[in-house]
Every structure is written in C-alpha cells, then in structure tokens.
PDB file of N, CA and C in Angstrom:
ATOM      1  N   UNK A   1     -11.934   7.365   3.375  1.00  0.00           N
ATOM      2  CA  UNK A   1     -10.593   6.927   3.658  1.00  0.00           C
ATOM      3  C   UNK A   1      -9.607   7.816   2.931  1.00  0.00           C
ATOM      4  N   UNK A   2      -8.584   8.546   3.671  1.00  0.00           N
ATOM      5  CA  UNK A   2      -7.504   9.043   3.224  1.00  0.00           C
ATOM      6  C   UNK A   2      -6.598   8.799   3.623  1.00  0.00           C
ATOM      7  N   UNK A   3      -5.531   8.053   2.431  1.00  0.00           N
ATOM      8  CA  UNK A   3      -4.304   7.550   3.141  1.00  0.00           C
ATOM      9  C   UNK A   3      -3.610   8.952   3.843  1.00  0.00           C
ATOM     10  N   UNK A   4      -3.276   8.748   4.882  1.00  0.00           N
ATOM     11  CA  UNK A   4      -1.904   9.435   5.771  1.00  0.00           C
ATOM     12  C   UNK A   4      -0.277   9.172   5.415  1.00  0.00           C
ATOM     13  N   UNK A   5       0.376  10.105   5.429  1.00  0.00           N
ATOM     14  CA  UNK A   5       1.481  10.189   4.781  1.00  0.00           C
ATOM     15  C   UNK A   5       2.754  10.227   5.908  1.00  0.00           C
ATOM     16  N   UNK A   6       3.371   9.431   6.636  1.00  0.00           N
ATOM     17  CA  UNK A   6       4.061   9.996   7.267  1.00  0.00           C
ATOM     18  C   UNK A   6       5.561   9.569   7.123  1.00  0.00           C
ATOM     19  N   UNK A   7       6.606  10.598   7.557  1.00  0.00           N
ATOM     20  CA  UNK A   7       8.187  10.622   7.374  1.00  0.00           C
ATOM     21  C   UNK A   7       9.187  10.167   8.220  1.00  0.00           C
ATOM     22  N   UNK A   8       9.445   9.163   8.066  1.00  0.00           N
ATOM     23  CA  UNK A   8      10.227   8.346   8.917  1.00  0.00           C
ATOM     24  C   UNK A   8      11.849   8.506   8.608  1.00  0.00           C
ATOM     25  N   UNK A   9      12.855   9.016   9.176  1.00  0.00           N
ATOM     26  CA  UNK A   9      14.323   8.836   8.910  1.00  0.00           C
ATOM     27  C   UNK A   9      14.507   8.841   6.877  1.00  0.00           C
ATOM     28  N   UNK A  10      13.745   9.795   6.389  1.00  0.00           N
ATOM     29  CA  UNK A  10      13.756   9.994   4.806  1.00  0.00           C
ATOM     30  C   UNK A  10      13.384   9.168   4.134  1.00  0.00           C
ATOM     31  N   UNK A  11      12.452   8.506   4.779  1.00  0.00           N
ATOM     32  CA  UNK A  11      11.286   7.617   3.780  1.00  0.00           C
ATOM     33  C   UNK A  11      10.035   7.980   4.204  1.00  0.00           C
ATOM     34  N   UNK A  12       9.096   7.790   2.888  1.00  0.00           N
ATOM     35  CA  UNK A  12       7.619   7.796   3.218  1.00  0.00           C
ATOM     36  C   UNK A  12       6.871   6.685   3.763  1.00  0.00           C
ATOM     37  N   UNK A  13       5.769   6.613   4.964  1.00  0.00           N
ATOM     38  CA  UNK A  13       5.267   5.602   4.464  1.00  0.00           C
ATOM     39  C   UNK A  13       3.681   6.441   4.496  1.00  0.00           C
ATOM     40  N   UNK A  14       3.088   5.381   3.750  1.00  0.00           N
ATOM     41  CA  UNK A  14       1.897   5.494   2.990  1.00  0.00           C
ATOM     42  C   UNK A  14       0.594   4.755   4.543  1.00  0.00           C
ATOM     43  N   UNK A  15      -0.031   5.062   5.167  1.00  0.00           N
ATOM     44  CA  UNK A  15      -1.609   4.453   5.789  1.00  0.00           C
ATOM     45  C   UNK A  15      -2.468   4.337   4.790  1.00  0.00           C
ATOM     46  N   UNK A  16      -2.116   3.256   4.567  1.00  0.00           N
ATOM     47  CA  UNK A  16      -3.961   3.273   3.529  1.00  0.00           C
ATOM     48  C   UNK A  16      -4.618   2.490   4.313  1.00  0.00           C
ATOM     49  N   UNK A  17      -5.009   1.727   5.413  1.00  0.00           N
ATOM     50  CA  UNK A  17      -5.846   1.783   6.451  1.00  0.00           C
ATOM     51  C   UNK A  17      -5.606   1.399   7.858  1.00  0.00           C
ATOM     52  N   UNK A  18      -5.877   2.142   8.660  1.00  0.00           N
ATOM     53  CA  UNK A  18      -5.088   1.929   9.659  1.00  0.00           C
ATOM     54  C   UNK A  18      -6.492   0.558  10.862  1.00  0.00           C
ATOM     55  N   UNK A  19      -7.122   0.317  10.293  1.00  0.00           N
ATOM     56  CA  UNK A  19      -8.235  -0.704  10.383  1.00  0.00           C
ATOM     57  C   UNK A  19      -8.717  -1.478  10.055  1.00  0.00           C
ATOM     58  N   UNK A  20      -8.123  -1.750   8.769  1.00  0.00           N
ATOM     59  CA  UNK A  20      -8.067  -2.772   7.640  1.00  0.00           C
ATOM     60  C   UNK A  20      -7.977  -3.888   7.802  1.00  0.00           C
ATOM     61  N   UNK A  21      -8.566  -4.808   7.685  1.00  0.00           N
ATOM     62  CA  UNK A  21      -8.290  -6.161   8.237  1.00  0.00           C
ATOM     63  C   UNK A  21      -8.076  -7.005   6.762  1.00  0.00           C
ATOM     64  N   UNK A  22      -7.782  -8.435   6.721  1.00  0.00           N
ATOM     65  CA  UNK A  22      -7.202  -9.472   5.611  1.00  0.00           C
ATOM     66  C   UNK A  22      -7.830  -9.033   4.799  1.00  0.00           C
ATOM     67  N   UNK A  23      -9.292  -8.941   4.536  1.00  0.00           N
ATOM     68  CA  UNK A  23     -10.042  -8.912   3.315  1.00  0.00           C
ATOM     69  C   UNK A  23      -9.604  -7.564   2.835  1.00  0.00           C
ATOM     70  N   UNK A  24      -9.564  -6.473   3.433  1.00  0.00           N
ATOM     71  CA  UNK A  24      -9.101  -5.019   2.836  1.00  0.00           C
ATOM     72  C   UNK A  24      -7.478  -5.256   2.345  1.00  0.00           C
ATOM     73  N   UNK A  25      -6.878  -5.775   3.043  1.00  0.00           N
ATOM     74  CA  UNK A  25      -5.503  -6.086   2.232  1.00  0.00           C
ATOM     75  C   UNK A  25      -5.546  -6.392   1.021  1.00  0.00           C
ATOM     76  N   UNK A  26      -6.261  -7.892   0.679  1.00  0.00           N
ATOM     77  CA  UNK A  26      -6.584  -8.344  -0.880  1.00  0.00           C
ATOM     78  C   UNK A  26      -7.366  -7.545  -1.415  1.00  0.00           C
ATOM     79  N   UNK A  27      -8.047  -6.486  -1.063  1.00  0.00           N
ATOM     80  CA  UNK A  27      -8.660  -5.199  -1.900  1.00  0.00           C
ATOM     81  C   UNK A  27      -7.976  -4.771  -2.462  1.00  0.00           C
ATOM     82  N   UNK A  28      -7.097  -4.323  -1.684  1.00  0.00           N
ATOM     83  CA  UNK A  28      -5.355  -3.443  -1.992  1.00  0.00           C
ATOM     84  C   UNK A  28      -4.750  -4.104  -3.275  1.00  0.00           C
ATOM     85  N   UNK A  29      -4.490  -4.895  -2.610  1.00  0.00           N
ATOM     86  CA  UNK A  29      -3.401  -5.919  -3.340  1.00  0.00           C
ATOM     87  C   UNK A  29      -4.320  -5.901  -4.884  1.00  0.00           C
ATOM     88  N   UNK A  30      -5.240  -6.648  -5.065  1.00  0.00           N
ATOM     89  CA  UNK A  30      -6.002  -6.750  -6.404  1.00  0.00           C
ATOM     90  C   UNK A  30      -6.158  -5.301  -7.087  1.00  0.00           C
ATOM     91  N   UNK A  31      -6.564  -4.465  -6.143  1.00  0.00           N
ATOM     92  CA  UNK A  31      -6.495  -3.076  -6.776  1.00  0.00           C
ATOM     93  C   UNK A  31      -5.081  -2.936  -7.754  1.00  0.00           C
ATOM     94  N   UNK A  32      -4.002  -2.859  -6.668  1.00  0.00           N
ATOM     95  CA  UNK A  32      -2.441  -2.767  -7.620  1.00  0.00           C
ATOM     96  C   UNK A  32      -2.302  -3.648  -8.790  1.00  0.00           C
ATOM     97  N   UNK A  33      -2.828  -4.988  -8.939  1.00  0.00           N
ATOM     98  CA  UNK A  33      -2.542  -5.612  -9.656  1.00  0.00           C
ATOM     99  C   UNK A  33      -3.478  -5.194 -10.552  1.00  0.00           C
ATOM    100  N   UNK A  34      -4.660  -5.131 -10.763  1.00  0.00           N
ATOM    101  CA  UNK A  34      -5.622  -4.972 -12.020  1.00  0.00           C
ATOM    102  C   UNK A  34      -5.199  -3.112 -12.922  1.00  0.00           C
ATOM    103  N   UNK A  35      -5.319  -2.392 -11.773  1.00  0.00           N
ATOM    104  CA  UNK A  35      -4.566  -0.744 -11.752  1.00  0.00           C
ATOM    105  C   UNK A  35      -3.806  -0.263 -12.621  1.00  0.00           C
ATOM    106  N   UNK A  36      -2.962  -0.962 -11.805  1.00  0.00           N
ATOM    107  CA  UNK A  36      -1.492  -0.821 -11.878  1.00  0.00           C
ATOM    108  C   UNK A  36      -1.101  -1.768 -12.824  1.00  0.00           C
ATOM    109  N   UNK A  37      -0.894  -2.524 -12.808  1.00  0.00           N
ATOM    110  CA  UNK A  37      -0.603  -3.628 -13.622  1.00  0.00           C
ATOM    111  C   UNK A  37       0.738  -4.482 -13.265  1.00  0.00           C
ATOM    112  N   UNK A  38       0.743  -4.173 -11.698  1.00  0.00           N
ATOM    113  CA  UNK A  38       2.114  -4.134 -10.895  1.00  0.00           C
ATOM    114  C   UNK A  38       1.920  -6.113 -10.529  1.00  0.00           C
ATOM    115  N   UNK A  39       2.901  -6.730 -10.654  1.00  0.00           N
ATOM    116  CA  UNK A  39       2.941  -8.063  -9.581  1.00  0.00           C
ATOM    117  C   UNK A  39       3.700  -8.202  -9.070  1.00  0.00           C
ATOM    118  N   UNK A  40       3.026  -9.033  -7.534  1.00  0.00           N
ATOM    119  CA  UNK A  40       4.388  -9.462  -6.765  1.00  0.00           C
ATOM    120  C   UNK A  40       5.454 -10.120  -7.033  1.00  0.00           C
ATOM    121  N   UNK A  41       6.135  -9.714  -6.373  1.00  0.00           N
ATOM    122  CA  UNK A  41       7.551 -10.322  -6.841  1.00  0.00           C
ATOM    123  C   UNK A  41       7.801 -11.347  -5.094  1.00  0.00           C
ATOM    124  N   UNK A  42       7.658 -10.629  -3.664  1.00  0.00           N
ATOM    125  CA  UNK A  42       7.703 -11.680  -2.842  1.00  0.00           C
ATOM    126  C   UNK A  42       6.825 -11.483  -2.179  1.00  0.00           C
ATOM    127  N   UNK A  43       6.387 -13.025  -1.326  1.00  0.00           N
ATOM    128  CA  UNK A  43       5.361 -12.652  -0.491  1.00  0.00           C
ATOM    129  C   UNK A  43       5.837 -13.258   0.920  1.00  0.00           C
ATOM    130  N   UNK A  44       5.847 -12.568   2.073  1.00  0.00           N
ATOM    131  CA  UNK A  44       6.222 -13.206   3.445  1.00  0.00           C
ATOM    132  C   UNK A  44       4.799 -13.180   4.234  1.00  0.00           C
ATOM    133  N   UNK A  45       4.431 -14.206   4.619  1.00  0.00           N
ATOM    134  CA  UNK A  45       2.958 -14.670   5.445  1.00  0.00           C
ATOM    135  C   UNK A  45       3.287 -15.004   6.857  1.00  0.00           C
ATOM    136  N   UNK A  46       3.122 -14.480   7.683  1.00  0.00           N
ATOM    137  CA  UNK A  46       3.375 -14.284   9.017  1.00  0.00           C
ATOM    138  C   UNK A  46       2.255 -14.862  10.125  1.00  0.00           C
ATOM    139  N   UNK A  47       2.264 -15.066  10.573  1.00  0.00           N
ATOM    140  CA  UNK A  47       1.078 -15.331  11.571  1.00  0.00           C
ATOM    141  C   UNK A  47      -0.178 -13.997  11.601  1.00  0.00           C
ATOM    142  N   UNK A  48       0.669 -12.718  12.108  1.00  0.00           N
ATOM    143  CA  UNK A  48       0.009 -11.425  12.341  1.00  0.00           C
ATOM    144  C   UNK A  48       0.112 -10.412  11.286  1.00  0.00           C
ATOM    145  N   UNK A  49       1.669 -10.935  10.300  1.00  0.00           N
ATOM    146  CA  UNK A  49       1.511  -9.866   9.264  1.00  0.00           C
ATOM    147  C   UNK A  49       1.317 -10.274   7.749  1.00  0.00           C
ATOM    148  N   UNK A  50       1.782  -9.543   6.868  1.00  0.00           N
ATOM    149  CA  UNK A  50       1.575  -9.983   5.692  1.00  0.00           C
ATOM    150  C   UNK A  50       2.452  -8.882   4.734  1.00  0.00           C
ATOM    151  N   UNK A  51       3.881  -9.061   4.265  1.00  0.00           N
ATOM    152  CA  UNK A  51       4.805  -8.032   3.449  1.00  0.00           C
ATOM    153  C   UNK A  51       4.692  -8.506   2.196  1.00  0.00           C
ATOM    154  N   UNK A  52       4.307  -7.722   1.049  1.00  0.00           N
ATOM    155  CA  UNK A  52       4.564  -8.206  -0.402  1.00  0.00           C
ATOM    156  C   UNK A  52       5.056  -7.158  -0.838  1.00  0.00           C
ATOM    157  N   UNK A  53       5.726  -7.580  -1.665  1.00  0.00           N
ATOM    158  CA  UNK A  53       7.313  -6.737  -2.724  1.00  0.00           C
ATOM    159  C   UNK A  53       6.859  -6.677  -4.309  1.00  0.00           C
ATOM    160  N   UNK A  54       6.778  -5.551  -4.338  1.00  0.00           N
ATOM    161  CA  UNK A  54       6.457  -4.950  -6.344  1.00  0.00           C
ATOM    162  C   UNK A  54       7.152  -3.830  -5.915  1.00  0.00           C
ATOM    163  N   UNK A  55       7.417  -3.629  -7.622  1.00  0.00           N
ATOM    164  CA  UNK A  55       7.849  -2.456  -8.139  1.00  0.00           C
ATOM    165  C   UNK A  55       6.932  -2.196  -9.327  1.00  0.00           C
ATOM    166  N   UNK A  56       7.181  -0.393  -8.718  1.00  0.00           N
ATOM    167  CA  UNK A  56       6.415   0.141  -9.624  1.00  0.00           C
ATOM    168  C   UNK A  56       7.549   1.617  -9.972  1.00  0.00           C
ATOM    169  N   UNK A  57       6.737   1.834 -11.356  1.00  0.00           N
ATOM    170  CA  UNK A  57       7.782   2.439 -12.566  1.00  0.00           C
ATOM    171  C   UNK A  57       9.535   2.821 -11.875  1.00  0.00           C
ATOM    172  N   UNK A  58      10.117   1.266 -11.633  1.00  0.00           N
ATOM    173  CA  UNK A  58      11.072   0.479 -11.400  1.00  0.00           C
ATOM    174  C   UNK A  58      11.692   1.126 -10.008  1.00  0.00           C
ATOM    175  N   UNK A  59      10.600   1.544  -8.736  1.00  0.00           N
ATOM    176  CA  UNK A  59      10.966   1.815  -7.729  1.00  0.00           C
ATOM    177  C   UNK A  59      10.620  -0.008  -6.874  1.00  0.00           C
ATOM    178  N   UNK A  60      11.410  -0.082  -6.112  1.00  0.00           N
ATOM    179  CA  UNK A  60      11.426  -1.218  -5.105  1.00  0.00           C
ATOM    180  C   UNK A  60      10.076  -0.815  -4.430  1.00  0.00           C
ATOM    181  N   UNK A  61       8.852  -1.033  -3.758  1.00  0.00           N
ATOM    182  CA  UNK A  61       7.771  -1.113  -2.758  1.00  0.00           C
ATOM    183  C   UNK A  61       7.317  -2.472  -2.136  1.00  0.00           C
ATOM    184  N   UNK A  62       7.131  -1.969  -0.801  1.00  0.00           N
ATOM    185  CA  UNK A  62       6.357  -3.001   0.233  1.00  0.00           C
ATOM    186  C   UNK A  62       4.827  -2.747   0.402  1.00  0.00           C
ATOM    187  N   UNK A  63       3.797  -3.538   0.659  1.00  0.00           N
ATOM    188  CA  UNK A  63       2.565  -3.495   0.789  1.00  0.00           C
ATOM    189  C   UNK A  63       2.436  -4.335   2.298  1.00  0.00           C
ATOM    190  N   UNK A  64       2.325  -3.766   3.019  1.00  0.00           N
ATOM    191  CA  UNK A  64       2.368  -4.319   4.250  1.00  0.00           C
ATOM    192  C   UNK A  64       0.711  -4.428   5.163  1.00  0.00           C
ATOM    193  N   UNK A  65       0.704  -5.448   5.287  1.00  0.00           N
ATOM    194  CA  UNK A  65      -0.636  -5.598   6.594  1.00  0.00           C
ATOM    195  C   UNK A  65      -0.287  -6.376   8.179  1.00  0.00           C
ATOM    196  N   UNK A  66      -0.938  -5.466   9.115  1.00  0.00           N
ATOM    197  CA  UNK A  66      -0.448  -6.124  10.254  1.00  0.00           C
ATOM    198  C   UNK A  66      -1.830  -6.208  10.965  1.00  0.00           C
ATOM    199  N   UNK A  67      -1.545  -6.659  12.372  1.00  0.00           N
ATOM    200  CA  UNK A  67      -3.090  -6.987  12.819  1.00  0.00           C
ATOM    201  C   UNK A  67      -3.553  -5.782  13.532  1.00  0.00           C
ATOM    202  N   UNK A  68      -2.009  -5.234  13.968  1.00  0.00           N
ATOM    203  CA  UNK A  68      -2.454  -4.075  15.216  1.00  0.00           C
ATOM    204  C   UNK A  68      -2.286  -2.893  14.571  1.00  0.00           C
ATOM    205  N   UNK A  69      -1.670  -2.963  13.388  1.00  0.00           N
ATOM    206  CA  UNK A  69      -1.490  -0.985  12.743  1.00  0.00           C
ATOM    207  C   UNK A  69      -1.860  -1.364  10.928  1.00  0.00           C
ATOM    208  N   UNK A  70      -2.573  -2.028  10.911  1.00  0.00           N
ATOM    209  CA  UNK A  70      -3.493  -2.579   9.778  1.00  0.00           C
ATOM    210  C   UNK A  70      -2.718  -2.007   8.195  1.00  0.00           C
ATOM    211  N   UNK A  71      -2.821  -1.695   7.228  1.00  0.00           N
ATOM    212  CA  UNK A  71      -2.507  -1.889   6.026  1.00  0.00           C
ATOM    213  C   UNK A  71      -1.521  -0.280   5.438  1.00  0.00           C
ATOM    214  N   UNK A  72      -0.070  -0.693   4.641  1.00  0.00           N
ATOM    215  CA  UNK A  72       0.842   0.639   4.865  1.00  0.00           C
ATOM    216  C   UNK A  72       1.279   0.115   3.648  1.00  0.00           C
ATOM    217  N   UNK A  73       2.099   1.469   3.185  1.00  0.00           N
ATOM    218  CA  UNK A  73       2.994   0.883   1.290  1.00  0.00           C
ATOM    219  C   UNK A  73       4.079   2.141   2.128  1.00  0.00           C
ATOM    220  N   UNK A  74       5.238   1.501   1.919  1.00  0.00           N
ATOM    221  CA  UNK A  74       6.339   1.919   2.200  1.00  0.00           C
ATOM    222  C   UNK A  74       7.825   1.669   0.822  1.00  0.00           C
ATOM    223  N   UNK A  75       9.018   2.420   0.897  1.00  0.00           N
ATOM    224  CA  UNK A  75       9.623   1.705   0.011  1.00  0.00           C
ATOM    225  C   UNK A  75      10.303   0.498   0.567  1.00  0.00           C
ATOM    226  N   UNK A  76      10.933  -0.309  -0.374  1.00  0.00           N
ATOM    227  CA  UNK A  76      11.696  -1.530   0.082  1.00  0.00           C
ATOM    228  C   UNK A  76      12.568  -1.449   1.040  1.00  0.00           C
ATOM    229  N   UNK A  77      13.517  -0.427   0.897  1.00  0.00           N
ATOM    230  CA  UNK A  77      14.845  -0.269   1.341  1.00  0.00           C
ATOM    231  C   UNK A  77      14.822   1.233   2.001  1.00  0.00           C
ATOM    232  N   UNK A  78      14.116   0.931   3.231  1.00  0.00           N
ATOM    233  CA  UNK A  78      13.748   2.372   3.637  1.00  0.00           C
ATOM    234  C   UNK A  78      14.864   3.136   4.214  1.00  0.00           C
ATOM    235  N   UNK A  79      16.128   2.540   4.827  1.00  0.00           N
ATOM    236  CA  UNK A  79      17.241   3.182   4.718  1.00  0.00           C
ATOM    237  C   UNK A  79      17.943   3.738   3.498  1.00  0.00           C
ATOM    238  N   UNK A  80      17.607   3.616   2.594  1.00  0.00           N
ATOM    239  CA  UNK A  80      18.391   4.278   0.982  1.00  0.00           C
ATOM    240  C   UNK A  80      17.014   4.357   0.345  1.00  0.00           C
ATOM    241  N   UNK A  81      15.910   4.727   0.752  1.00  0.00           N
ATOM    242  CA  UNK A  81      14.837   5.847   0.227  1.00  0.00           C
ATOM    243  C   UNK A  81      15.438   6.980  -0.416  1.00  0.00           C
ATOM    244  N   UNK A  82      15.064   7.076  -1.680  1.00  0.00           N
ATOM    245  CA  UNK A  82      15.478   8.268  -2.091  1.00  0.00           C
ATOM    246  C   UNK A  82      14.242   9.305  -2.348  1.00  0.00           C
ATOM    247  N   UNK A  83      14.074  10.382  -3.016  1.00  0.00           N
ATOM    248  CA  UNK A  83      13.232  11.408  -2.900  1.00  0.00           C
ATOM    249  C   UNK A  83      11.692  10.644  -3.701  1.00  0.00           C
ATOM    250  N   UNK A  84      12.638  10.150  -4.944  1.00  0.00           N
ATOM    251  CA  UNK A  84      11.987   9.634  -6.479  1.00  0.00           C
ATOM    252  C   UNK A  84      11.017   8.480  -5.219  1.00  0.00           C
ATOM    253  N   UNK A  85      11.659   8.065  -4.532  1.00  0.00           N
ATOM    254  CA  UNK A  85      10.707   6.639  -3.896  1.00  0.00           C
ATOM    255  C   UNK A  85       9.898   7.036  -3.251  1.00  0.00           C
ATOM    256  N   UNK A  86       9.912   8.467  -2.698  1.00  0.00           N
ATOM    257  CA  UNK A  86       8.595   8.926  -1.340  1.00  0.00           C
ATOM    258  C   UNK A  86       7.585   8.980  -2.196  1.00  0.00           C
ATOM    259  N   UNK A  87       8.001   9.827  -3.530  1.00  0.00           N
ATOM    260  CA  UNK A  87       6.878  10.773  -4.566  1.00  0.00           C
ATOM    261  C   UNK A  87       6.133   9.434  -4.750  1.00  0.00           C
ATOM    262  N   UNK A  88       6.774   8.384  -5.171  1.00  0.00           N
ATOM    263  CA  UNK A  88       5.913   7.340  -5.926  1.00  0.00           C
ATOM    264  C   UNK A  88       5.026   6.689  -4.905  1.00  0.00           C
ATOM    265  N   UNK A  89       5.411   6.746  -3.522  1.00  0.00           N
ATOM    266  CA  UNK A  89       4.900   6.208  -2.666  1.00  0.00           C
ATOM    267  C   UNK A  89       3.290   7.300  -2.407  1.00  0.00           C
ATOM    268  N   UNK A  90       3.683   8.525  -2.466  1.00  0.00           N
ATOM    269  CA  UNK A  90       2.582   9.197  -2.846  1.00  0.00           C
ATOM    270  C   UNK A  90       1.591   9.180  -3.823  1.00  0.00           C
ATOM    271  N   UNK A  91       2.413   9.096  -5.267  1.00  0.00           N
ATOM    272  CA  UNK A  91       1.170   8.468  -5.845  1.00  0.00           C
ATOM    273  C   UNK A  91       0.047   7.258  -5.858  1.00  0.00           C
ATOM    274  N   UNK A  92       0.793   6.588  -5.682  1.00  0.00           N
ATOM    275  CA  UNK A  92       0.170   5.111  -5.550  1.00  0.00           C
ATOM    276  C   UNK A  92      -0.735   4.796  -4.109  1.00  0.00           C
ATOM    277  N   UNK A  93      -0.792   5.759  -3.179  1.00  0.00           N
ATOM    278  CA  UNK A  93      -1.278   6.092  -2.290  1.00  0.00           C
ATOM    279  C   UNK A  93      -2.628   6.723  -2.389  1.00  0.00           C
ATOM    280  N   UNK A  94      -2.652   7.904  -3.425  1.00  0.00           N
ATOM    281  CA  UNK A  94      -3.054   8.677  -4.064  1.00  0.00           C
ATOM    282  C   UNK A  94      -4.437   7.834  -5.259  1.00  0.00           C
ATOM    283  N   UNK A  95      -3.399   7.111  -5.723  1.00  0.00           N
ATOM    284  CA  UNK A  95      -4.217   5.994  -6.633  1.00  0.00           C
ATOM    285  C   UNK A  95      -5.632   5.167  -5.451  1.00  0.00           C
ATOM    286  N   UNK A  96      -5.097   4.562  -4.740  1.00  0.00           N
ATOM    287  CA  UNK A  96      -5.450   4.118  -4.374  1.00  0.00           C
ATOM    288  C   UNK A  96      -6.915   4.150  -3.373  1.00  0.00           C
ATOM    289  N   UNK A  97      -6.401   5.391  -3.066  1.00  0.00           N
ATOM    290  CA  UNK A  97      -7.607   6.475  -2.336  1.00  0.00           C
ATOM    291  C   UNK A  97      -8.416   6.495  -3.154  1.00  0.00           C
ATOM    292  N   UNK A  98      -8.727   6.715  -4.729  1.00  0.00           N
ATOM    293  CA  UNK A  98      -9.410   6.921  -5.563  1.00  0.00           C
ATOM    294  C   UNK A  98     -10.460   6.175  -5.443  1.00  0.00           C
ATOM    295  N   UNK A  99      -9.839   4.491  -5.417  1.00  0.00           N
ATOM    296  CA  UNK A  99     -10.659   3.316  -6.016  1.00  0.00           C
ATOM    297  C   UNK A  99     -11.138   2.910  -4.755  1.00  0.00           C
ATOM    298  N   UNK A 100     -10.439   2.986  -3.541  1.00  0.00           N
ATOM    299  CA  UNK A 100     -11.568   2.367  -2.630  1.00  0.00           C
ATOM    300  C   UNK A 100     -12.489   3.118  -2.062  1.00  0.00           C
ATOM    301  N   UNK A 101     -12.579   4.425  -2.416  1.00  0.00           N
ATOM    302  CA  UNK A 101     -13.470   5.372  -1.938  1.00  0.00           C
ATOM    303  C   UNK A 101     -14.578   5.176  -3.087  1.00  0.00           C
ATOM    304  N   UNK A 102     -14.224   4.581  -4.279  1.00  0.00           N
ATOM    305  CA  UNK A 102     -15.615   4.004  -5.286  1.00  0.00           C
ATOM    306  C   UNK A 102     -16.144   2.961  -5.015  1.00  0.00           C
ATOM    307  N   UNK A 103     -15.067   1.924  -3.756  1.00  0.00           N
ATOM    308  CA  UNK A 103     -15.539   0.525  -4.259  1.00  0.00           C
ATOM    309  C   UNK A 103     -16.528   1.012  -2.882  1.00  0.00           C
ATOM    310  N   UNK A 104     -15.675   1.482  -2.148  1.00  0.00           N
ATOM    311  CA  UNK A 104     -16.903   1.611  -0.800  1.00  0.00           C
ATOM    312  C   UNK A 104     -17.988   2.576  -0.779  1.00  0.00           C
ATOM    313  N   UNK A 105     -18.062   2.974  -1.908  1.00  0.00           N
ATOM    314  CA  UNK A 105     -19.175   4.179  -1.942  1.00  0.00           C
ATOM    315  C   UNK A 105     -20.590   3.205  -2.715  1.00  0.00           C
ATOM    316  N   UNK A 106     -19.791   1.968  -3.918  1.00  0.00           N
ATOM    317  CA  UNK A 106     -20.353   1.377  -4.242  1.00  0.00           C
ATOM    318  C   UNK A 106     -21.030   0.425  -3.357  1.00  0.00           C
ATOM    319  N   UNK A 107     -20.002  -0.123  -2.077  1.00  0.00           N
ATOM    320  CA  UNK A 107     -21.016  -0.992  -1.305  1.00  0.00           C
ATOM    321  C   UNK A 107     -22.326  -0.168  -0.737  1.00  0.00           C
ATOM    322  N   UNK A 108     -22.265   1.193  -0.337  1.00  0.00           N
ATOM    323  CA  UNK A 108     -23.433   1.538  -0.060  1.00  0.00           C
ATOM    324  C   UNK A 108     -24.155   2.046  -0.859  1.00  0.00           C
ATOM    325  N   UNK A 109     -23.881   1.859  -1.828  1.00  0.00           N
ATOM    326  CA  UNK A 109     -25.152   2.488  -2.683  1.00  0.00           C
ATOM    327  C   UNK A 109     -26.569   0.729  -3.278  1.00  0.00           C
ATOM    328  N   UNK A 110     -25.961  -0.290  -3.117  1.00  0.00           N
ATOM    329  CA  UNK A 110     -25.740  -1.578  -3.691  1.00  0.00           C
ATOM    330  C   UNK A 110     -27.008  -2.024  -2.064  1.00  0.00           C
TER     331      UNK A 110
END
C-alpha cells in the first residue's frame, strides 16, 4: 500500500486506501492515535461515510472513510490550505504507509 497524493484547487489530499473498508479505517484511526499521539476532536457518522477532525503539529486535518472511494486525510479547510498543510498531509501519509505495510506484512507472516 502506497498512499497516493493528489492536488485539488491547492490542497493535498492523501489515499491511504482506496479499498479500505470500516475495519481499515479504525486501523488508521488507532494508528494516529497510539503514533501520533493525535485525538479526535469531531466525529460525523454517516450512513456511507465517516469524517474525523485532529490536528496535528497545530494543522486542522480530516480522516475521511467512504464506502465507494474508501479511506483519505485531507486538510480541514481545504479552501484556505496553505503550503505548511499539504507538507503535513504528506507526512502523516508517509507515517502511515510505514505501519500498515508492518501490520500487513505481519498478518502474513502470523
């Protein structure tokens, strides 16, 4: 898995899986929180989607899961994205690639 990076009207957003279903979301999500040491601040529960709101080193971010274009980290306020918000959106993207490429390397080795 490599997140995809793509540029929307001067924001990043982040694919960290574009197949991901609920249980890979709370992968995500627990990843940021144990990681990172990041918590939500909101959570909106949708029928099909799922948006939660942290900040990280005091940028606004969304963690988004949907049913049909599966799991994305974007910034909050993607109209006033600034440069500082893509980069971070890269890292944490970046981060993230790390750990589920261990956790899933671990399911097959297990």
């Amino acid at each position: 898995m490599c997140p995809v990076l793509h540029t929307h009207d001067g924001f990043t957003e982040a694919i960290i899986d574009e197949d991901g279903g609920l249980k890979r979301f709370y992968e995500v999500a627990n990843l940021l929180t144990d990681g990172l040491k990041i918590s939500f601040s909101g959570k909106l529960d949708d029928f099909d989607s799922l948006t939660w709101d942290f900040s990280y080193k005091g940028h606004p971010l969304c963690l988004h899961y949907n049913i049909y274009t599966g799991i994305c980290l974007y910034p909050r306020q993607t109209g006033k994205a600034i440069p500082r918000d893509n980069k971070v959106i890269a890292e944490v993207a970046t981060f993230l690639e790390s750990r589920l490429m261990v956790n899933t390397a671990r399911k097959f080795i297990a």
